[in-house]
PDB file of N, CA and C in Angstrom:
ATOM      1  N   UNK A   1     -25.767  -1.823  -4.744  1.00  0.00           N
ATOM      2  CA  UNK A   1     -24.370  -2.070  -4.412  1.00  0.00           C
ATOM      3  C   UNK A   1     -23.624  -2.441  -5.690  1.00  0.00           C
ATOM      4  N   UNK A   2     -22.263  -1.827  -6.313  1.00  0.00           N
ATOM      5  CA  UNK A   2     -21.835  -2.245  -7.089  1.00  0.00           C
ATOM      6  C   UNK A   2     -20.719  -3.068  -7.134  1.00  0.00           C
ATOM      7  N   UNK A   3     -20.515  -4.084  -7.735  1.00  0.00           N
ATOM      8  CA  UNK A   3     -19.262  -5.295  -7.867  1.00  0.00           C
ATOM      9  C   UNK A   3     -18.442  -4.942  -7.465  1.00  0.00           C
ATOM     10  N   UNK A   4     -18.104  -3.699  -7.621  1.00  0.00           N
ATOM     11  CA  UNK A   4     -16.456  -3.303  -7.384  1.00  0.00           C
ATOM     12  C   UNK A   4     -16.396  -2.691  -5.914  1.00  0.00           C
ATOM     13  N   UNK A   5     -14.749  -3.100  -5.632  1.00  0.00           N
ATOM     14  CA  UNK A   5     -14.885  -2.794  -3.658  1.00  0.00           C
ATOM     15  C   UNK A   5     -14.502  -1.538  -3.652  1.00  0.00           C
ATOM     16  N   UNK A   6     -14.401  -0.275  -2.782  1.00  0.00           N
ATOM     17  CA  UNK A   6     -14.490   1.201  -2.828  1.00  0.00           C
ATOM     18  C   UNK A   6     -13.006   1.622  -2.690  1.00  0.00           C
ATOM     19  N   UNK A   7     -13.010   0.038  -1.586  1.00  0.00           N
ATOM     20  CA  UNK A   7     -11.196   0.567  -1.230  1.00  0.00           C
ATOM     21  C   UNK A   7     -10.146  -0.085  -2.280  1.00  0.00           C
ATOM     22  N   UNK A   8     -10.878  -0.094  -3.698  1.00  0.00           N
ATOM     23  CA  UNK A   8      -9.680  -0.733  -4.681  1.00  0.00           C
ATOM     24  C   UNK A   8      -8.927   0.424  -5.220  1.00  0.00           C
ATOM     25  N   UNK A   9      -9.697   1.636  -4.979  1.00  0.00           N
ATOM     26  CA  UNK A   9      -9.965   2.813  -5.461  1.00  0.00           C
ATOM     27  C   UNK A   9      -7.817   3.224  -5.467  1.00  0.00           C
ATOM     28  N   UNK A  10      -7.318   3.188  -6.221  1.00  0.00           N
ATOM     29  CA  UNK A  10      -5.792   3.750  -6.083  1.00  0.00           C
ATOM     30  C   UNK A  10      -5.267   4.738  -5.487  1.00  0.00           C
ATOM     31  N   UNK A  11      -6.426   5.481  -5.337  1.00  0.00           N
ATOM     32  CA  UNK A  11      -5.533   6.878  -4.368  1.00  0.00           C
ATOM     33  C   UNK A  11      -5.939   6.956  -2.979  1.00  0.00           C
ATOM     34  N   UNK A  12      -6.189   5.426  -2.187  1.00  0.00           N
ATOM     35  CA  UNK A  12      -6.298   4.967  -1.053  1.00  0.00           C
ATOM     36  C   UNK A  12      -4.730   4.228  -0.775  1.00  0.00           C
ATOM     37  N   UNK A  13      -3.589   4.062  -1.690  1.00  0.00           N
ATOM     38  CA  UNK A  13      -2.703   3.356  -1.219  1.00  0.00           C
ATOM     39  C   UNK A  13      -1.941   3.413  -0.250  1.00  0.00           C
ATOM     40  N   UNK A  14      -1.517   2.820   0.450  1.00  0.00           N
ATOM     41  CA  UNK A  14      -0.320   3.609   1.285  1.00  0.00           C
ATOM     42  C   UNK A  14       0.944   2.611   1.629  1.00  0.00           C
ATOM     43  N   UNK A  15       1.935   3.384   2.072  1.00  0.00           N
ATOM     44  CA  UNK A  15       3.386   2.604   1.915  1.00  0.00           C
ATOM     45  C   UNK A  15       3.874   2.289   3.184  1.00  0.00           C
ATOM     46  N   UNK A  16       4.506   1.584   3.734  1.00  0.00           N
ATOM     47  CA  UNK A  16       5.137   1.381   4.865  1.00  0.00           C
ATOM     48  C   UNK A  16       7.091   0.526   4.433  1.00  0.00           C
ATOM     49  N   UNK A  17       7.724   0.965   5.289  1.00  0.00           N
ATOM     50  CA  UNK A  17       9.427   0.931   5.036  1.00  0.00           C
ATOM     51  C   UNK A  17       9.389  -0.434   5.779  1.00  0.00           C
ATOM     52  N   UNK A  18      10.005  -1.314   5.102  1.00  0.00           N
ATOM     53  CA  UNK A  18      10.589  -2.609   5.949  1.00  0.00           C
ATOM     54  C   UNK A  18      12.086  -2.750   5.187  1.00  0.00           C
ATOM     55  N   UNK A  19      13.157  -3.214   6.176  1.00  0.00           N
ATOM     56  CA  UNK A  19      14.153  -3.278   6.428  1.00  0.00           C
ATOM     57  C   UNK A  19      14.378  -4.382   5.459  1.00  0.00           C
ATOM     58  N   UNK A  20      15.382  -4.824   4.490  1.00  0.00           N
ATOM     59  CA  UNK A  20      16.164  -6.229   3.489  1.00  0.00           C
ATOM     60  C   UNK A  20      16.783  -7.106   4.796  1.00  0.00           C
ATOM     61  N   UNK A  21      15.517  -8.311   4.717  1.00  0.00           N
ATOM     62  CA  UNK A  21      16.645  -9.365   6.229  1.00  0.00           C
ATOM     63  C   UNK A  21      18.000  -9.551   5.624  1.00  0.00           C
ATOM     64  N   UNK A  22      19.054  -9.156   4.420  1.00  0.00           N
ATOM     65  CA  UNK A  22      19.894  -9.558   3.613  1.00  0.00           C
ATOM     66  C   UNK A  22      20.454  -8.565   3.903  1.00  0.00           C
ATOM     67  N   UNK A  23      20.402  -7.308   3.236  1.00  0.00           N
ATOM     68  CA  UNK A  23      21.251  -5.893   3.410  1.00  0.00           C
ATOM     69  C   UNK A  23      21.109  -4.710   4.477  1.00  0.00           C
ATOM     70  N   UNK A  24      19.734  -5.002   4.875  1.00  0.00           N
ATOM     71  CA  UNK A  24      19.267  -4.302   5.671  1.00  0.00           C
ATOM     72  C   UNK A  24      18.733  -3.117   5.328  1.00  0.00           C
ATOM     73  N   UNK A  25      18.444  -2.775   3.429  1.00  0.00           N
ATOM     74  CA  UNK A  25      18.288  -1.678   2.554  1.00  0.00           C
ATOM     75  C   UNK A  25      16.568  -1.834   2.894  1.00  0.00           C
ATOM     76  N   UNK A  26      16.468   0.079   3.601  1.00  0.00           N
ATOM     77  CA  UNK A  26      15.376   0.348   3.521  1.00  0.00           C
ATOM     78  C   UNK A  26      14.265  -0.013   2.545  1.00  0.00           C
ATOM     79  N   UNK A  27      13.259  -0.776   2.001  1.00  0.00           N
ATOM     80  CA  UNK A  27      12.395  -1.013   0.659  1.00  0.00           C
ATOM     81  C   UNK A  27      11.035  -0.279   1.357  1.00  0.00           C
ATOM     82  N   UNK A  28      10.546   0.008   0.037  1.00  0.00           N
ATOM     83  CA  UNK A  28       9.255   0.787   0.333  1.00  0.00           C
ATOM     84  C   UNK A  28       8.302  -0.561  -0.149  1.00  0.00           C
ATOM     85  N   UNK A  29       7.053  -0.702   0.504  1.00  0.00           N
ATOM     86  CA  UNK A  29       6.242  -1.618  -0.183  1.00  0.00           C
ATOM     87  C   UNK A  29       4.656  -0.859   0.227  1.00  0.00           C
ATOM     88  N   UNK A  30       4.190  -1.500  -0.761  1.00  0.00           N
ATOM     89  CA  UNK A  30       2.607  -0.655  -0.582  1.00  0.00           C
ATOM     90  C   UNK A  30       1.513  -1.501   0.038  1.00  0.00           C
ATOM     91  N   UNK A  31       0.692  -0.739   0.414  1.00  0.00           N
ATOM     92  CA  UNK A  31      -0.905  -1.935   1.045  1.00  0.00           C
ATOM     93  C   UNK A  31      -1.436  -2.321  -0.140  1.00  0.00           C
ATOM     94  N   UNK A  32      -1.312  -2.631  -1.509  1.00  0.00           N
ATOM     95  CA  UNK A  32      -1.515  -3.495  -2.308  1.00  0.00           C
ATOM     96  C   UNK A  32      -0.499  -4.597  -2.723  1.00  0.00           C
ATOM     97  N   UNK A  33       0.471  -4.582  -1.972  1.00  0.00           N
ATOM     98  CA  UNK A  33       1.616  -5.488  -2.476  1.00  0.00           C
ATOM     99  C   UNK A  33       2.221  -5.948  -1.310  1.00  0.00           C
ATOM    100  N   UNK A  34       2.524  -7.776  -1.509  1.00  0.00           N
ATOM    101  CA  UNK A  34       2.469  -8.532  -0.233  1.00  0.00           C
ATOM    102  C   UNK A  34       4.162  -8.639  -0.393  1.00  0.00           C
ATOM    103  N   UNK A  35       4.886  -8.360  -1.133  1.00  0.00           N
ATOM    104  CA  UNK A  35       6.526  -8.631  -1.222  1.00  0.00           C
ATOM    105  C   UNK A  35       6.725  -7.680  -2.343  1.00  0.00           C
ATOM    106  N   UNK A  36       8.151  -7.560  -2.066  1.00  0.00           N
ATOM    107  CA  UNK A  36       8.739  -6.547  -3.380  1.00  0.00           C
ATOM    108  C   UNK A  36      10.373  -7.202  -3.330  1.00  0.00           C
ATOM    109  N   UNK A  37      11.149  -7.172  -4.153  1.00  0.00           N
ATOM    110  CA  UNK A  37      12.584  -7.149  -4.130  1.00  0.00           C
ATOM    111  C   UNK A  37      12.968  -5.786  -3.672  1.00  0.00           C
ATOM    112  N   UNK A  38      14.619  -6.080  -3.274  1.00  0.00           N
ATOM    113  CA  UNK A  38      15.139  -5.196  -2.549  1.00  0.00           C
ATOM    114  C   UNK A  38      16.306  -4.675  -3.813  1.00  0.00           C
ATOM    115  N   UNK A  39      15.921  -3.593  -4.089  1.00  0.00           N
ATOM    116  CA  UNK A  39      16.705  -2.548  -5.412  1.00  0.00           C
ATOM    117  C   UNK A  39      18.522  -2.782  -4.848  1.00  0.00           C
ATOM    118  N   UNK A  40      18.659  -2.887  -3.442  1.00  0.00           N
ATOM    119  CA  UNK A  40      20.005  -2.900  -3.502  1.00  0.00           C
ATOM    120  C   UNK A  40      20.871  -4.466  -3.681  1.00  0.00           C
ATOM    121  N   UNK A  41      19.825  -5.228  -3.039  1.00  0.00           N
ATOM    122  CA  UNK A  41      20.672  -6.995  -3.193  1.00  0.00           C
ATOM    123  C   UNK A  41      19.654  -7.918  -4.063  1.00  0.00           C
ATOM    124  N   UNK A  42      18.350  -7.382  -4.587  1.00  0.00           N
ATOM    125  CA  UNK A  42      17.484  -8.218  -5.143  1.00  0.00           C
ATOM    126  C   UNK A  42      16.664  -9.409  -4.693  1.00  0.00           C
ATOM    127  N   UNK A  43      17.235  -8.928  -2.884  1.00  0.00           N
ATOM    128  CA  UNK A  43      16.592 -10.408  -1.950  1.00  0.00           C
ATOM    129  C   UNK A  43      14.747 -10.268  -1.944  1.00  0.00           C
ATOM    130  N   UNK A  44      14.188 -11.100  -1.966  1.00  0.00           N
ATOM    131  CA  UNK A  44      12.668 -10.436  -1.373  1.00  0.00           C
ATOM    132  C   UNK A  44      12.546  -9.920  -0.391  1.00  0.00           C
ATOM    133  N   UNK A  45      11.596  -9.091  -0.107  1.00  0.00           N
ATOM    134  CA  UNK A  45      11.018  -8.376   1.552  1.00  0.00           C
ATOM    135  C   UNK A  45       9.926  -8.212   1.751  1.00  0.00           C
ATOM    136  N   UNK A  46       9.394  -9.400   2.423  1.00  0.00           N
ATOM    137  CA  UNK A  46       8.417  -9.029   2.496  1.00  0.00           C
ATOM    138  C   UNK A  46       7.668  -8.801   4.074  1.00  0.00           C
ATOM    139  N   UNK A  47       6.091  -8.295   4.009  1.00  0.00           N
ATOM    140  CA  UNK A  47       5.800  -7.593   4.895  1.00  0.00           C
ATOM    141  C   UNK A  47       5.533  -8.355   6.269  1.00  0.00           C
ATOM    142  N   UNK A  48       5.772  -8.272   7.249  1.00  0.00           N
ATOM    143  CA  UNK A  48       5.536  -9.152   8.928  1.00  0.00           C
ATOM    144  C   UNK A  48       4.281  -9.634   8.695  1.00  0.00           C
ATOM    145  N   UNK A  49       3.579  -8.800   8.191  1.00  0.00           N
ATOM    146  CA  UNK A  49       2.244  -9.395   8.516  1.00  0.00           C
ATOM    147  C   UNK A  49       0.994  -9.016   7.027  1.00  0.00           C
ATOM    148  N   UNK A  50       0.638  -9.838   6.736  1.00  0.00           N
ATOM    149  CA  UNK A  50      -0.416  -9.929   5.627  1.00  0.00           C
ATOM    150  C   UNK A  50      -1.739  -9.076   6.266  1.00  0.00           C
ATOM    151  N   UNK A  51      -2.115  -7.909   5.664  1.00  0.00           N
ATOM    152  CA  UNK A  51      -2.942  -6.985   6.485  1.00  0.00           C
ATOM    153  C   UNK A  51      -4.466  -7.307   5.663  1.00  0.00           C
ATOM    154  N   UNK A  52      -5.375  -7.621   6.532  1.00  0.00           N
ATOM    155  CA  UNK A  52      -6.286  -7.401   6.017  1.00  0.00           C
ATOM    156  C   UNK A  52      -6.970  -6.016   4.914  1.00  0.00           C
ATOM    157  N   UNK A  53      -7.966  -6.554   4.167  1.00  0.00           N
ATOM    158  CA  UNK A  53      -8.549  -4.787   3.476  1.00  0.00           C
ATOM    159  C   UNK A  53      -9.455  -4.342   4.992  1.00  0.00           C
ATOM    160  N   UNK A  54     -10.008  -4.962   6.070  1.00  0.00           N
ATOM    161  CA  UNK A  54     -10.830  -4.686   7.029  1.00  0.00           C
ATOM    162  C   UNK A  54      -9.577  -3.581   7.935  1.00  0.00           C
ATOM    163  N   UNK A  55      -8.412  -4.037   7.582  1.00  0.00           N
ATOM    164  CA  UNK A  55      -7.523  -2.649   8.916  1.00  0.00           C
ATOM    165  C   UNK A  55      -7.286  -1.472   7.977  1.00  0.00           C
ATOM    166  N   UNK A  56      -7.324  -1.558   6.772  1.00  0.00           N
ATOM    167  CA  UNK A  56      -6.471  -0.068   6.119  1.00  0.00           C
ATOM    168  C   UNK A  56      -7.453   0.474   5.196  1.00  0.00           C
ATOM    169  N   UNK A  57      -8.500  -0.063   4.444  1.00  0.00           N
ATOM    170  CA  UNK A  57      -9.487   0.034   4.002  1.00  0.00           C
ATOM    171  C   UNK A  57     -10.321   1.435   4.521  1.00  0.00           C
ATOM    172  N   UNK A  58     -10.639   2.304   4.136  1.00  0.00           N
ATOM    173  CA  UNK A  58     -11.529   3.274   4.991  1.00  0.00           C
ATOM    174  C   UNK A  58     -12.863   3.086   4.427  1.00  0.00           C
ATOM    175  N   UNK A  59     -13.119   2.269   3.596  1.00  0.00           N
ATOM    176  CA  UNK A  59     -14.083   1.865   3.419  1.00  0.00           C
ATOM    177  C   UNK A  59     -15.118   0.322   4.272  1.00  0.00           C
ATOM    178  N   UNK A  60     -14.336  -0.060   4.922  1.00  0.00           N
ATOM    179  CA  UNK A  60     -14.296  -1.246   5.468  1.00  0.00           C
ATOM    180  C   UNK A  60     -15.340  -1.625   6.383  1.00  0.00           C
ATOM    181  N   UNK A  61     -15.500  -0.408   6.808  1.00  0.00           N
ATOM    182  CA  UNK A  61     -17.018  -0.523   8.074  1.00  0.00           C
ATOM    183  C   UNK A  61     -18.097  -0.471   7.174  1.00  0.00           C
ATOM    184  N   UNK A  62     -18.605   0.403   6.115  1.00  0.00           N
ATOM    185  CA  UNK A  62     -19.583   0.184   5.164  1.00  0.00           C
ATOM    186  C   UNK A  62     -19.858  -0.649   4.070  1.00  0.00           C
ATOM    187  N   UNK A  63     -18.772  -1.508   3.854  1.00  0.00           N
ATOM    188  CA  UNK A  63     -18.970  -2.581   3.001  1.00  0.00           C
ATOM    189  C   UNK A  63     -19.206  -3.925   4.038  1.00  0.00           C
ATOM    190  N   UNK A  64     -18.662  -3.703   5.195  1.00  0.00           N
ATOM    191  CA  UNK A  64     -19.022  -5.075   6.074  1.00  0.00           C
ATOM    192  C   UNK A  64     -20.495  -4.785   6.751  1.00  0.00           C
ATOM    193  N   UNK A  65     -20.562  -3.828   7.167  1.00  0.00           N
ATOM    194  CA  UNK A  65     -21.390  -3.244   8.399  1.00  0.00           C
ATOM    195  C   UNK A  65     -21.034  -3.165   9.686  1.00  0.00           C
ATOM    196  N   UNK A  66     -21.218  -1.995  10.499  1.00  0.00           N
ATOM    197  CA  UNK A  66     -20.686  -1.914  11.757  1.00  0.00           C
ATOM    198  C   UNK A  66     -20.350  -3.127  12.789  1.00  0.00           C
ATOM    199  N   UNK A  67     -21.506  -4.209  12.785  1.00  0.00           N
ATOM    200  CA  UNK A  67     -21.257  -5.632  13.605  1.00  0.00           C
ATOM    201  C   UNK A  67     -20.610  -6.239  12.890  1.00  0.00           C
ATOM    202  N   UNK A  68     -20.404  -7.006  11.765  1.00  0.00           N
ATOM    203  CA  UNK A  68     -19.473  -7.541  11.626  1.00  0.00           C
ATOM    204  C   UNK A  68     -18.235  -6.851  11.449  1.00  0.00           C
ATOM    205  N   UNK A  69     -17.571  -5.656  10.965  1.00  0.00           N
ATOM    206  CA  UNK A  69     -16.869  -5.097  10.835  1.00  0.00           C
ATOM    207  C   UNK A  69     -15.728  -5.085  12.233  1.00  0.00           C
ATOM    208  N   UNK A  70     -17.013  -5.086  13.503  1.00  0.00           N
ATOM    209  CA  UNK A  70     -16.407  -4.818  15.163  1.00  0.00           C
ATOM    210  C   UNK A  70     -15.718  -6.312  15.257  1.00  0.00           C
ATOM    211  N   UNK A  71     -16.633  -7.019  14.565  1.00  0.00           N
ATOM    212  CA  UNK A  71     -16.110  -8.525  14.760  1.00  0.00           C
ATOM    213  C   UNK A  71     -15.123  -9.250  14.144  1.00  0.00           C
ATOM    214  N   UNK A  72     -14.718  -8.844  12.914  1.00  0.00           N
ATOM    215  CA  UNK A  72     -13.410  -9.163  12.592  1.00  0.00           C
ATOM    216  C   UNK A  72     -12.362  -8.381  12.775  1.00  0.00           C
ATOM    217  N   UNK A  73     -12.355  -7.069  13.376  1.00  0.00           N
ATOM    218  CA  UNK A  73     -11.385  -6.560  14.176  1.00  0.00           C
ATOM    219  C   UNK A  73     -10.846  -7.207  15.192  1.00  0.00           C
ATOM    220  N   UNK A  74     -11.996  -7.557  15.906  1.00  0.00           N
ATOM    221  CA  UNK A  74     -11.987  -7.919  17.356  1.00  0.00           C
ATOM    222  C   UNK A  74     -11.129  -9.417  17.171  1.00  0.00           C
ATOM    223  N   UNK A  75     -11.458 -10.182  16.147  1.00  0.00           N
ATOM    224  CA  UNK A  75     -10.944 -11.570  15.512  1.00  0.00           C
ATOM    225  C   UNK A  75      -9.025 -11.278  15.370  1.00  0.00           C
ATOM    226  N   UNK A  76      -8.984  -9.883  14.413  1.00  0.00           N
ATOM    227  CA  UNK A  76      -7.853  -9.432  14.450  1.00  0.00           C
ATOM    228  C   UNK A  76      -6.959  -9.017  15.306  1.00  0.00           C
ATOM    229  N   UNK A  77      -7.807  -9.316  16.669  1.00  0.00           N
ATOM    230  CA  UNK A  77      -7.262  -8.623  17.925  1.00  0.00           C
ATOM    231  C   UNK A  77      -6.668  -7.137  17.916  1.00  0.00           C
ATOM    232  N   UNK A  78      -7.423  -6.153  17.315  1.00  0.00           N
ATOM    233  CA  UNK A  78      -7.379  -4.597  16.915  1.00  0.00           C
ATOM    234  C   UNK A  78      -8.353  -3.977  17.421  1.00  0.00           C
ATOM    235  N   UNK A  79      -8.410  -2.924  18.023  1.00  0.00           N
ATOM    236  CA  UNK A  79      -9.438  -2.319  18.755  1.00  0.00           C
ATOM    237  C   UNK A  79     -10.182  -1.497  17.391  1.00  0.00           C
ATOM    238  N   UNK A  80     -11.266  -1.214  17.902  1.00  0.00           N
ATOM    239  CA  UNK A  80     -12.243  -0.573  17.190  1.00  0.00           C
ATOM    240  C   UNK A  80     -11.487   0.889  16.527  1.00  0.00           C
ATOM    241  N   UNK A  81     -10.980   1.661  17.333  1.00  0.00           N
ATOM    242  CA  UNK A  81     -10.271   2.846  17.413  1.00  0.00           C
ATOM    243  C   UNK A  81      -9.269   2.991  17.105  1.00  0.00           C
ATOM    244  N   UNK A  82      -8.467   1.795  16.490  1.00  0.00           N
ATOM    245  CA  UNK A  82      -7.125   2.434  15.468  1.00  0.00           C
ATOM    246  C   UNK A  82      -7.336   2.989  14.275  1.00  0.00           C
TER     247      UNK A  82
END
């Protein structure tokens, strides 16, 4: 097993749009980044919810293993199948 985690890997990133509670200016933010400023008012925005690497990770079931993996989903209240 090597030190490094699989899903650090950069061309696993992905983006999701949240709304400026200030301007209401669309911001893009990525699954490596927990806040960003907003390019149109400079307010922060950040994301509803702090996502685990266990939900977006596609590596996540083989670095935990299938039982625990089911089990901090299940902790996350996320079904196996998203």
């Amino acid at each position: 097993m090597s030190g490094k985690c699989p899903g650090s890997d950069m061309r696993n990133i992905t983006a999701g749009v949240y709304a400026c509670p200030k301007c209401g200016y669309a911001v893009e933010i990525f699954s490596d980044e927990m806040r960003r400023r907003c390019p149109q008012c400079r307010e922060w925005v950040e994301k509803k919810e702090t996502p685990s690497c266990v939900q977006w990770c596609p590596s996540a079931r083989s670095c935990l293993g299938e039982e625990r993996w089911k089990s901090v989903m299940d902790a996350l209240g996320k079904t196996s199948e998203e």
